[in-house]
C-alpha atoms as a PDB file:
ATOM      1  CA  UNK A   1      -2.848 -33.964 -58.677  1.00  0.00           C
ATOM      2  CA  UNK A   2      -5.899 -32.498 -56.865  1.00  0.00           C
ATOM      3  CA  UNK A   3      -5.059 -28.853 -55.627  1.00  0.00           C
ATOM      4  CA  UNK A   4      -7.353 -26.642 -52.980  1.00  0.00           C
ATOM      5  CA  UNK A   5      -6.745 -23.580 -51.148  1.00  0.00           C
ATOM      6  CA  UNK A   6      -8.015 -23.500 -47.482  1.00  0.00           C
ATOM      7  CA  UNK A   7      -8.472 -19.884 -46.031  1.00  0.00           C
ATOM      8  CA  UNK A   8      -8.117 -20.577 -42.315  1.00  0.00           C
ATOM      9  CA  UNK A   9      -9.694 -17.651 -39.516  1.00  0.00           C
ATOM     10  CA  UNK A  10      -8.209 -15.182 -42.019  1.00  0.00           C
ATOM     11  CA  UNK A  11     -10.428 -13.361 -44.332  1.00  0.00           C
ATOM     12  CA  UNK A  12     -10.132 -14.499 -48.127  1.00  0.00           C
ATOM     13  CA  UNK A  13      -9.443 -12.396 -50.917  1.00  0.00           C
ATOM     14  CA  UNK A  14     -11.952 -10.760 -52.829  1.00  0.00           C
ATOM     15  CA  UNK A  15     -12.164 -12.847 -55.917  1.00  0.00           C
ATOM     16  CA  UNK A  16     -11.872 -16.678 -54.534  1.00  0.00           C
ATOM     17  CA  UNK A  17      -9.965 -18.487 -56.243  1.00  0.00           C
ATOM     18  CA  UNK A  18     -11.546 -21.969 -57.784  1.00  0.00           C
ATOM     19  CA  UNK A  19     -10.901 -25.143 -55.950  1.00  0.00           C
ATOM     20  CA  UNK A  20     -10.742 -22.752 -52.009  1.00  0.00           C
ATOM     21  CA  UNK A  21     -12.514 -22.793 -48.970  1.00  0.00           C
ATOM     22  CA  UNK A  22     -13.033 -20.632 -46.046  1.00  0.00           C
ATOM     23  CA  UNK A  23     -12.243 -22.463 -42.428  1.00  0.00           C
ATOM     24  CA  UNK A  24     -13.272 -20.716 -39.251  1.00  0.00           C
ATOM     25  CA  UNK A  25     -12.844 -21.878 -35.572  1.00  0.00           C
ATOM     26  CA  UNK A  26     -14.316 -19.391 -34.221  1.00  0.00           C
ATOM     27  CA  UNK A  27     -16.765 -16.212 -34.503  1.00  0.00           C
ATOM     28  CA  UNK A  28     -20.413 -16.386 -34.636  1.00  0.00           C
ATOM     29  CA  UNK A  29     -20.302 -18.701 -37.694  1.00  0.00           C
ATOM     30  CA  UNK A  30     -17.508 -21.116 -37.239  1.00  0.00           C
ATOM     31  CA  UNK A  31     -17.442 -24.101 -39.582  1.00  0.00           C
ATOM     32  CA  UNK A  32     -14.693 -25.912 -37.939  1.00  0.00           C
ATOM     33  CA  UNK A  33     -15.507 -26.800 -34.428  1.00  0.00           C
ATOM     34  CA  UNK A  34     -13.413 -28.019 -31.368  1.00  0.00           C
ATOM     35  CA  UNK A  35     -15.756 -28.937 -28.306  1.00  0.00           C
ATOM     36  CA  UNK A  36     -14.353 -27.981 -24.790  1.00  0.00           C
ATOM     37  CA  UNK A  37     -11.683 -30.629 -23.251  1.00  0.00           C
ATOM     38  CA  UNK A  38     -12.955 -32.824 -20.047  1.00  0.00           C
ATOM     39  CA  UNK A  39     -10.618 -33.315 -17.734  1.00  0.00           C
ATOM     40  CA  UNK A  40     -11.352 -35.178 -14.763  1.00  0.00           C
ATOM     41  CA  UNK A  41      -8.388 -33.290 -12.436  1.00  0.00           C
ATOM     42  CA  UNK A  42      -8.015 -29.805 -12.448  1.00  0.00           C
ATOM     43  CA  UNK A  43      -4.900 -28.603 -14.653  1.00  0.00           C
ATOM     44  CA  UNK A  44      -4.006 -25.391 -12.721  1.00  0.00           C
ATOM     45  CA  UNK A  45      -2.388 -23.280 -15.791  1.00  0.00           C
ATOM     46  CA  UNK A  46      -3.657 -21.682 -19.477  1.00  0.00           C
ATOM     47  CA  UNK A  47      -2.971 -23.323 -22.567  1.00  0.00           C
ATOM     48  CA  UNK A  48       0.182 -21.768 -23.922  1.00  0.00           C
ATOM     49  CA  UNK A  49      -0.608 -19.528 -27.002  1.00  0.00           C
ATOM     50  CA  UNK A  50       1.814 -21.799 -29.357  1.00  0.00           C
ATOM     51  CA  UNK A  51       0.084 -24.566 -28.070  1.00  0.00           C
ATOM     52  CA  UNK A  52      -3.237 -23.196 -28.886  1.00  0.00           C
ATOM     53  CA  UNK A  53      -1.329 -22.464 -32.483  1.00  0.00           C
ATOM     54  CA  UNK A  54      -0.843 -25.647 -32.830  1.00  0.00           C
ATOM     55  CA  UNK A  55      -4.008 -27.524 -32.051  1.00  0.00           C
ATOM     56  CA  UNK A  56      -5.461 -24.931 -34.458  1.00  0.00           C
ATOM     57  CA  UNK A  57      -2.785 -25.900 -37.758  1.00  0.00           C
ATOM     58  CA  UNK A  58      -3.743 -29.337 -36.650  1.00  0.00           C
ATOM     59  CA  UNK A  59      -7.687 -29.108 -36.933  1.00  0.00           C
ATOM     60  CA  UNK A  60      -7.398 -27.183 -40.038  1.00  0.00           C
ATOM     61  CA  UNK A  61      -5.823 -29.889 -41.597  1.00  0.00           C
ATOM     62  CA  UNK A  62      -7.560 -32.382 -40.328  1.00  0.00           C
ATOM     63  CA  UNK A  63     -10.689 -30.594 -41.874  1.00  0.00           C
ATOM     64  CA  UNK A  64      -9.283 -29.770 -45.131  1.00  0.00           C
ATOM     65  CA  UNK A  65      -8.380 -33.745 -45.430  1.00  0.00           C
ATOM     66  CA  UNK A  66     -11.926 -34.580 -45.019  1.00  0.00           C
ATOM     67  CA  UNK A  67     -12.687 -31.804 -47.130  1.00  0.00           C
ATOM     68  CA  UNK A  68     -10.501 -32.998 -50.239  1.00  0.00           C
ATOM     69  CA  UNK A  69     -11.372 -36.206 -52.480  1.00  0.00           C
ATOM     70  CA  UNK A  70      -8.632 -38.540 -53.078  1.00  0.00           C
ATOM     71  CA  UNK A  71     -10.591 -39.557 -56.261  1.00  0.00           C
ATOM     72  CA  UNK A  72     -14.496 -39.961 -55.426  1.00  0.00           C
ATOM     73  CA  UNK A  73     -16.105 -43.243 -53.474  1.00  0.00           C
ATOM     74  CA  UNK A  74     -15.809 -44.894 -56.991  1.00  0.00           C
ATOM     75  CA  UNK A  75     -12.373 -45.338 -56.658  1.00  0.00           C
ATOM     76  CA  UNK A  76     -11.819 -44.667 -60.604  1.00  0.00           C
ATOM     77  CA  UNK A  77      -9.960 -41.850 -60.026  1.00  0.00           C
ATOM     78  CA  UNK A  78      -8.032 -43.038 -56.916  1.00  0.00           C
ATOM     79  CA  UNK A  79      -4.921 -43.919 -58.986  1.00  0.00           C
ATOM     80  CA  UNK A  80      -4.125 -40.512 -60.560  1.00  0.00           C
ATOM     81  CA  UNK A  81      -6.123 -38.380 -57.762  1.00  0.00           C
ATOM     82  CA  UNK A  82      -4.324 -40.070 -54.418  1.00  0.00           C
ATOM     83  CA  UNK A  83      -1.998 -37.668 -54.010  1.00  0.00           C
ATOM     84  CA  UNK A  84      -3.401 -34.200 -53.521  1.00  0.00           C
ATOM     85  CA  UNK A  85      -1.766 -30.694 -53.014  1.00  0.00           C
ATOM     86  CA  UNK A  86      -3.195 -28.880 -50.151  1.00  0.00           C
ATOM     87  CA  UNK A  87      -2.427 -25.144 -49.612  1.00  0.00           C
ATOM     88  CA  UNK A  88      -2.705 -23.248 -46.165  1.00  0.00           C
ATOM     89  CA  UNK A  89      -3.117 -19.381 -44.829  1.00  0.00           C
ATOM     90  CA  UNK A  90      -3.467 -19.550 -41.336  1.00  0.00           C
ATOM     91  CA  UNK A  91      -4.049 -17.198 -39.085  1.00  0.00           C
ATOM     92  CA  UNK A  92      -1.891 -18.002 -35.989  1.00  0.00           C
ATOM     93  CA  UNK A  93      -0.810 -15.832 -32.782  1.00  0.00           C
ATOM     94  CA  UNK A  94       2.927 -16.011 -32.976  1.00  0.00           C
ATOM     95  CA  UNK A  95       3.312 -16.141 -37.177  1.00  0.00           C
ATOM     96  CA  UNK A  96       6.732 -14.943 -36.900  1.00  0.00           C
ATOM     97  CA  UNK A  97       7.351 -18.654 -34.901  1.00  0.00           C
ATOM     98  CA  UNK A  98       5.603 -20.570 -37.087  1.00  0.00           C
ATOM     99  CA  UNK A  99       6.755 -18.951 -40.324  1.00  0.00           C
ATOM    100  CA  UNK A 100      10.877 -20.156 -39.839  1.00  0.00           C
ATOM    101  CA  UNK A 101      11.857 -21.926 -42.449  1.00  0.00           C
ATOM    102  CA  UNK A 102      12.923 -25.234 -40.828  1.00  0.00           C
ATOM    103  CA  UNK A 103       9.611 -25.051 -38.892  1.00  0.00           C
ATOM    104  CA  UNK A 104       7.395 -25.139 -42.380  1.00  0.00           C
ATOM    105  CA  UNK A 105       9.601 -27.866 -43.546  1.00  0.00           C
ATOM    106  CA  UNK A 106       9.441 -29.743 -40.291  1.00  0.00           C
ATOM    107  CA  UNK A 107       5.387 -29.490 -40.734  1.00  0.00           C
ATOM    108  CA  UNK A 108       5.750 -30.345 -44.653  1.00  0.00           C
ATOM    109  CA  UNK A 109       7.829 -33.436 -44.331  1.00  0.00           C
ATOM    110  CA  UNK A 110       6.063 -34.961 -41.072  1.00  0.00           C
ATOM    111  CA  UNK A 111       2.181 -34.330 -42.896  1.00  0.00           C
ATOM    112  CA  UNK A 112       3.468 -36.224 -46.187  1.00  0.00           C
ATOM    113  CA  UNK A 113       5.436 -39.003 -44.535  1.00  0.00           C
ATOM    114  CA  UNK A 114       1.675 -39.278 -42.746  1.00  0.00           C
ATOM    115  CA  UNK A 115      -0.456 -38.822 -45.676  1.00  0.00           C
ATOM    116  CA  UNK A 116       1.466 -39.069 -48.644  1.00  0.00           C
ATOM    117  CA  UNK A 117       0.067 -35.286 -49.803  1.00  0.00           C
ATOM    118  CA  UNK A 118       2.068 -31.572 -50.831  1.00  0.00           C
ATOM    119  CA  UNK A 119       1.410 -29.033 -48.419  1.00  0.00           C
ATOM    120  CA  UNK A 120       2.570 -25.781 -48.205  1.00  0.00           C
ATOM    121  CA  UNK A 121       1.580 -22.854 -45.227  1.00  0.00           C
ATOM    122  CA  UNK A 122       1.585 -19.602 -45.089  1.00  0.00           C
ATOM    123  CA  UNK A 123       0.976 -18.064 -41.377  1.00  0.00           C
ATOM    124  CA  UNK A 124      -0.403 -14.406 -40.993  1.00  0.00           C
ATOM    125  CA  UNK A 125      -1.266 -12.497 -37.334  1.00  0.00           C
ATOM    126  CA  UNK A 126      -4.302 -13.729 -36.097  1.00  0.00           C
ATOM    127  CA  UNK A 127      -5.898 -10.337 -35.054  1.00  0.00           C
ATOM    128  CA  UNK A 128      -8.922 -12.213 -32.920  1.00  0.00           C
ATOM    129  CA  UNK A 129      -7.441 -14.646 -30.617  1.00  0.00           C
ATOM    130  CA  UNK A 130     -10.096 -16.371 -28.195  1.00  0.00           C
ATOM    131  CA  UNK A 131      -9.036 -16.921 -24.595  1.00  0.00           C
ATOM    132  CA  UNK A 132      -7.989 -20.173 -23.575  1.00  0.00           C
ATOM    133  CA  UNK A 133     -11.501 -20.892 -21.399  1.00  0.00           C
ATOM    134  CA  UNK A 134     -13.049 -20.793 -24.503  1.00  0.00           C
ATOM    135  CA  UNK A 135     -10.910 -23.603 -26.059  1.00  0.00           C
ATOM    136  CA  UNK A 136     -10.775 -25.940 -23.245  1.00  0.00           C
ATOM    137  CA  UNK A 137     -12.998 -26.436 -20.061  1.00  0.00           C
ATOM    138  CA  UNK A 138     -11.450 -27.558 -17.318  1.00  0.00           C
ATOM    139  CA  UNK A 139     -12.792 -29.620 -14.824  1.00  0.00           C
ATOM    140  CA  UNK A 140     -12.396 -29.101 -11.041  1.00  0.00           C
ATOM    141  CA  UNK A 141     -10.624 -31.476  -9.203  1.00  0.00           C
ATOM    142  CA  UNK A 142      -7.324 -32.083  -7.630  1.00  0.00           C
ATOM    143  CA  UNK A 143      -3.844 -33.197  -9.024  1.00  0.00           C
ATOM    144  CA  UNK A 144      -2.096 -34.858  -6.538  1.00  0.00           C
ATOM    145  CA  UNK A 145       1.376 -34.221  -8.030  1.00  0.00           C
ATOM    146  CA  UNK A 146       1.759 -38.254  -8.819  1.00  0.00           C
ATOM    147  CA  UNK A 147       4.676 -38.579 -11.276  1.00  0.00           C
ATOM    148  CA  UNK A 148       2.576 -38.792 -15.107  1.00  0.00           C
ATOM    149  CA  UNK A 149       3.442 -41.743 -17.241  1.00  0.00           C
ATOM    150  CA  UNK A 150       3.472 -40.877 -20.899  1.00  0.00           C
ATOM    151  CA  UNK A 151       0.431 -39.755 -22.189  1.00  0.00           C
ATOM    152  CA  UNK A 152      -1.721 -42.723 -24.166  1.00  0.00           C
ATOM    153  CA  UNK A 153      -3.478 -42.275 -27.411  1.00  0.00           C
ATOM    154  CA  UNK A 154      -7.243 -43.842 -26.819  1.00  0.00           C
ATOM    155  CA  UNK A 155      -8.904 -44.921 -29.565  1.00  0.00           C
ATOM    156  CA  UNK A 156     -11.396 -47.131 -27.750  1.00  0.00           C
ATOM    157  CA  UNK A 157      -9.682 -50.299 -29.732  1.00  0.00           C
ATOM    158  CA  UNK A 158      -7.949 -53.082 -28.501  1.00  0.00           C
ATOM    159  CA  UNK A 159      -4.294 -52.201 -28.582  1.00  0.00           C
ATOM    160  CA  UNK A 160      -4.815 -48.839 -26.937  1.00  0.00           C
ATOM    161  CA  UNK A 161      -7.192 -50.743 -24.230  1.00  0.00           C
ATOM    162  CA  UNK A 162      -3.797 -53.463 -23.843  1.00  0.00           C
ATOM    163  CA  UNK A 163      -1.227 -50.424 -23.772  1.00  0.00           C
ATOM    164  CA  UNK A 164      -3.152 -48.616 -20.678  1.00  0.00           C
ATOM    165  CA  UNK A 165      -3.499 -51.993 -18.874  1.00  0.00           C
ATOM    166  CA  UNK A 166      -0.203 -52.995 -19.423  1.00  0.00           C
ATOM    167  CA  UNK A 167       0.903 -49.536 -18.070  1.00  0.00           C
ATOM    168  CA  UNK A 168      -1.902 -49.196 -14.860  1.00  0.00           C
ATOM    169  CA  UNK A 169      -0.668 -52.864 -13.980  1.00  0.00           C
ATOM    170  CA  UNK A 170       3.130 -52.363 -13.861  1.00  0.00           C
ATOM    171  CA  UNK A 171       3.320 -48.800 -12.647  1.00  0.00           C
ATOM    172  CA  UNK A 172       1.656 -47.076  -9.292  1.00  0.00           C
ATOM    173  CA  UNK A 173       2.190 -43.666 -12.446  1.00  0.00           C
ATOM    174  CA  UNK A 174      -0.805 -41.737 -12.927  1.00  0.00           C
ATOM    175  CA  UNK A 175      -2.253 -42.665 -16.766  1.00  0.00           C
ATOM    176  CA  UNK A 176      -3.486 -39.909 -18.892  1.00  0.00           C
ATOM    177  CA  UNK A 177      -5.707 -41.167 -22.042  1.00  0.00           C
ATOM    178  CA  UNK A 178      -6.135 -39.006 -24.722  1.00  0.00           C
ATOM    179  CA  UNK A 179      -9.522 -39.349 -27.175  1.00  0.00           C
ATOM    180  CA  UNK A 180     -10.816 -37.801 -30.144  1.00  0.00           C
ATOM    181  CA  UNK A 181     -14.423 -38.077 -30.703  1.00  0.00           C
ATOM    182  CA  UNK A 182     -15.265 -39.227 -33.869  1.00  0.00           C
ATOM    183  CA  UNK A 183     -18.265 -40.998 -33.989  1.00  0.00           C
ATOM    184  CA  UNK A 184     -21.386 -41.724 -31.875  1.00  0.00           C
ATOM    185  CA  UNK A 185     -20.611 -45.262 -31.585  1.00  0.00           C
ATOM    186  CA  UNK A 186     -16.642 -45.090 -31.115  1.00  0.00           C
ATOM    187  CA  UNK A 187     -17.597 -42.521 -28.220  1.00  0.00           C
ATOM    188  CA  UNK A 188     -20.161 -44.451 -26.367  1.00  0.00           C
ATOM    189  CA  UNK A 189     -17.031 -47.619 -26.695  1.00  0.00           C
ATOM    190  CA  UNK A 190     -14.366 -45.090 -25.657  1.00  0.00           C
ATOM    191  CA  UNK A 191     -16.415 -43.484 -22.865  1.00  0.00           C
ATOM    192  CA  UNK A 192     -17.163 -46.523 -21.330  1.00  0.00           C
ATOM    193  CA  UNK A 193     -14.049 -48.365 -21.162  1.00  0.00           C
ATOM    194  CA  UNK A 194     -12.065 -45.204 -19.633  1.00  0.00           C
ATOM    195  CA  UNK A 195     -15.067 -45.510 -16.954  1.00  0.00           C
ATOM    196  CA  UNK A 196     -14.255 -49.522 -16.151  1.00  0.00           C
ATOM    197  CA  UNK A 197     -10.272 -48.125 -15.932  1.00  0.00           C
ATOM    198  CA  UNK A 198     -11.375 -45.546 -13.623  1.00  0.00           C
ATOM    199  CA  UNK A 199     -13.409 -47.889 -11.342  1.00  0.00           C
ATOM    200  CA  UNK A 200     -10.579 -50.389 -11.481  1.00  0.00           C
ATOM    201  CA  UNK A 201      -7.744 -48.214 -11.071  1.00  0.00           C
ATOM    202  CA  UNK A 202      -9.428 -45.258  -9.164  1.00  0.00           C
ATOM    203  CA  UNK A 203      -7.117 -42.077  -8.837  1.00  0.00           C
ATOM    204  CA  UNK A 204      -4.446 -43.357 -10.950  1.00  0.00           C
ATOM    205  CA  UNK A 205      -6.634 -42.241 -14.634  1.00  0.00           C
ATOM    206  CA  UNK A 206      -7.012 -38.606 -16.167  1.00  0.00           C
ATOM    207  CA  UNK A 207      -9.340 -39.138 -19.764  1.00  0.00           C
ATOM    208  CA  UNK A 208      -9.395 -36.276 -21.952  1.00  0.00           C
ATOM    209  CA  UNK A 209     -11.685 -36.379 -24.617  1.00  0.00           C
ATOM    210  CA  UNK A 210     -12.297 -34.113 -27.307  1.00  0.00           C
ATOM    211  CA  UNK A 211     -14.563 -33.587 -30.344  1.00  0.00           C
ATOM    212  CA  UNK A 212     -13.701 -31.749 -33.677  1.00  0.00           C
ATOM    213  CA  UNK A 213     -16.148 -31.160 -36.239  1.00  0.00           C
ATOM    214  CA  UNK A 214     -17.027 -30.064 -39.351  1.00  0.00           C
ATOM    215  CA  UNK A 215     -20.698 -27.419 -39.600  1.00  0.00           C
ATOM    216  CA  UNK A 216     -21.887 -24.789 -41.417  1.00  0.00           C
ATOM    217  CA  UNK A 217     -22.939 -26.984 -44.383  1.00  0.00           C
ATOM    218  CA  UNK A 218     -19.336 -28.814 -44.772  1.00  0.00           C
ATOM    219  CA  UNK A 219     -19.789 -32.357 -45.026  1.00  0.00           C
ATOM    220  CA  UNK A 220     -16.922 -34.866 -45.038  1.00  0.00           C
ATOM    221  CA  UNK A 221     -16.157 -36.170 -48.366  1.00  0.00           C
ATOM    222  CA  UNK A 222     -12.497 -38.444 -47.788  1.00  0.00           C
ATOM    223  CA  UNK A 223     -12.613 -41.414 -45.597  1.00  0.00           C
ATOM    224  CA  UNK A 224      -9.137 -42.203 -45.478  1.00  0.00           C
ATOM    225  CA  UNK A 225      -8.652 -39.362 -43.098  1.00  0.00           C
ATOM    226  CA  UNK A 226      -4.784 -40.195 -42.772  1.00  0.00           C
ATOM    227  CA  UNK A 227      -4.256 -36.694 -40.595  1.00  0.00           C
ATOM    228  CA  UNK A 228      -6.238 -37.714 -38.270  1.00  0.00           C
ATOM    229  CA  UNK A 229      -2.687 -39.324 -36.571  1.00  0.00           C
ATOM    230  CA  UNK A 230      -1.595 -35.307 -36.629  1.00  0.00           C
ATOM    231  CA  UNK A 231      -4.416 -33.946 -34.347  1.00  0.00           C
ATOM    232  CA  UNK A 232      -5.012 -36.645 -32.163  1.00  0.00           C
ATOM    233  CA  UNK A 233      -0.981 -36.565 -31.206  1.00  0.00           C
ATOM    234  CA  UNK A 234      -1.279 -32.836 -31.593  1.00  0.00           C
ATOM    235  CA  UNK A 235      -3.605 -33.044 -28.891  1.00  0.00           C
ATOM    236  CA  UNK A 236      -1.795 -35.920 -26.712  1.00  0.00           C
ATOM    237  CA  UNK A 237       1.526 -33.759 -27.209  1.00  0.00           C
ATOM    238  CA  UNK A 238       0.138 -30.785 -25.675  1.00  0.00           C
ATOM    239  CA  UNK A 239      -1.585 -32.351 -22.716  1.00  0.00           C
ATOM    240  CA  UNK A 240       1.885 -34.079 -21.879  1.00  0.00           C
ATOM    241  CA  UNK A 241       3.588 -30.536 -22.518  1.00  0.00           C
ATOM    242  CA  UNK A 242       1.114 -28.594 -19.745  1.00  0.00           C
ATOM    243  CA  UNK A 243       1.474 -31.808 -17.253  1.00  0.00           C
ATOM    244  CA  UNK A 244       5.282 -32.581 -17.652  1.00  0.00           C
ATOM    245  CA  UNK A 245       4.587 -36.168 -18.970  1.00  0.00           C
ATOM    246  CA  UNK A 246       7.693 -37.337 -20.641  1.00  0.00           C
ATOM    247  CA  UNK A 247       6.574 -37.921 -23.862  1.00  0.00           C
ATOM    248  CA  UNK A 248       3.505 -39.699 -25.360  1.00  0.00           C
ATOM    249  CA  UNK A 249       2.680 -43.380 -26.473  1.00  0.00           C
ATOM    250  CA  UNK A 250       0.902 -45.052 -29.857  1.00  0.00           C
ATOM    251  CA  UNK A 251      -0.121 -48.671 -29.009  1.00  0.00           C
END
């Protein structure tokens, strides 16, 4: 089984140990970056710190997938090297919350069921917190207190497109659609078909995209990217948190 150590906006020990990287958000040098969120309405409130903990566990992992090999592009070792132990310090605002025992094992159990990995965390006091502008951007606008239907993962494919016209067509609710960025090509699909929702179903459609990428010399080396499910509904989960949505939807 593949093993690495991911240091994440905590400083490493002296002597690194083999098979470990370094992971920063933020700083003057971050290698992990999340882009600002656009929102199209104004969301009148801060992102809650655990919130902000928690879109930060989930882009760490999310790198430190694409960071790990599940047995090269050859596919010789995929048999024996599929299953991969990955190994966490993060530095979080609240580690006393995220350290509970049934909280770890909560994280454990959901990230193999999604990826079939080990993981194990360790959370320390992050000691440099960034204010919540600097995460997310919000746009100005007005909500007009319309009751939110549950928020929608948009992936710019065809059963995400079906699930927000099925719910714009049978419910006067506003729609929220969350996106990840991943690619130049999925964004130019995804920004353009939240655009013909909007001028279809104007007023009723709040589109959240965000980007998270890897810089400062990292460079993507798994393609199955199977935590990729964790940030995007990391992200959709805390959107429907700050607007009261009850709950969120996978078409």
């Amino acid at each position: 089984m593949v093993e690495r150590m991911f240091y994440c906006g905590t400083d490493p020990p002296a002597r690194m140990p083999k098979n470990s990287n370094v992971l920063r958000n933020r700083g003057d040098d971050p290698n992990v970056k999340i882009q600002p969120l656009a929102i199209s309405a104004a969301l009148v409130q801060r992102v809650p710190e655990r919130l902000l903990d928690l879109l930060d566990i989930a882009s760490y992992v999310f790198a430190a997938d694409r960071l790990t090999t599940r047995g090269g592009s050859s596919g010789r070792g995929m048999g024996s090297d599929w299953c991969r132990h990955l190994r966490f310090r993060i530095a979080v605002r609240d580690p006393t919350h995220w350290s509970s025992p049934e909280l770890v094992l909560a994280l454990k159990d959901l990230l193999a069921f999604m990826s079939g990995d080990d993981f194990s965390f360790e959370f320390e006091k992050l000691e440099r917190a960034l204010e919540a502008p600097a995460y997310f951007n919000f746009g100005n606008g007005n909500v007009d207190g319309r009751r939110t239907a549950p928020v929608i993962l948009f992936s710019g494919g065809l059963d995400s497109l079906a699930g927000a016209l099925e719910e714009l067509s049978s419910t006067q609710d506003r729609v929220v659609l969350i996106t990840h960025l991943s690619s130049p090509i999925m964004t130019g699909r995804q920004n353009k078909l939240a655009a013909e929702l909007r001028q279809r179903f104007p007023d009723r459609i709040l589109y959240v995209p965000l980007q998270m990428t890897l810089s400062g010399g990292l460079n993507s080396l798994e393609a199955s990217q199977r935590t990729r499910t964790f940030l995007f509904s990391t992200i959709a989960g805390s959107v429907a948190s700050m607007l009261g949505a009850p709950g969120i939807r996978f078409y």
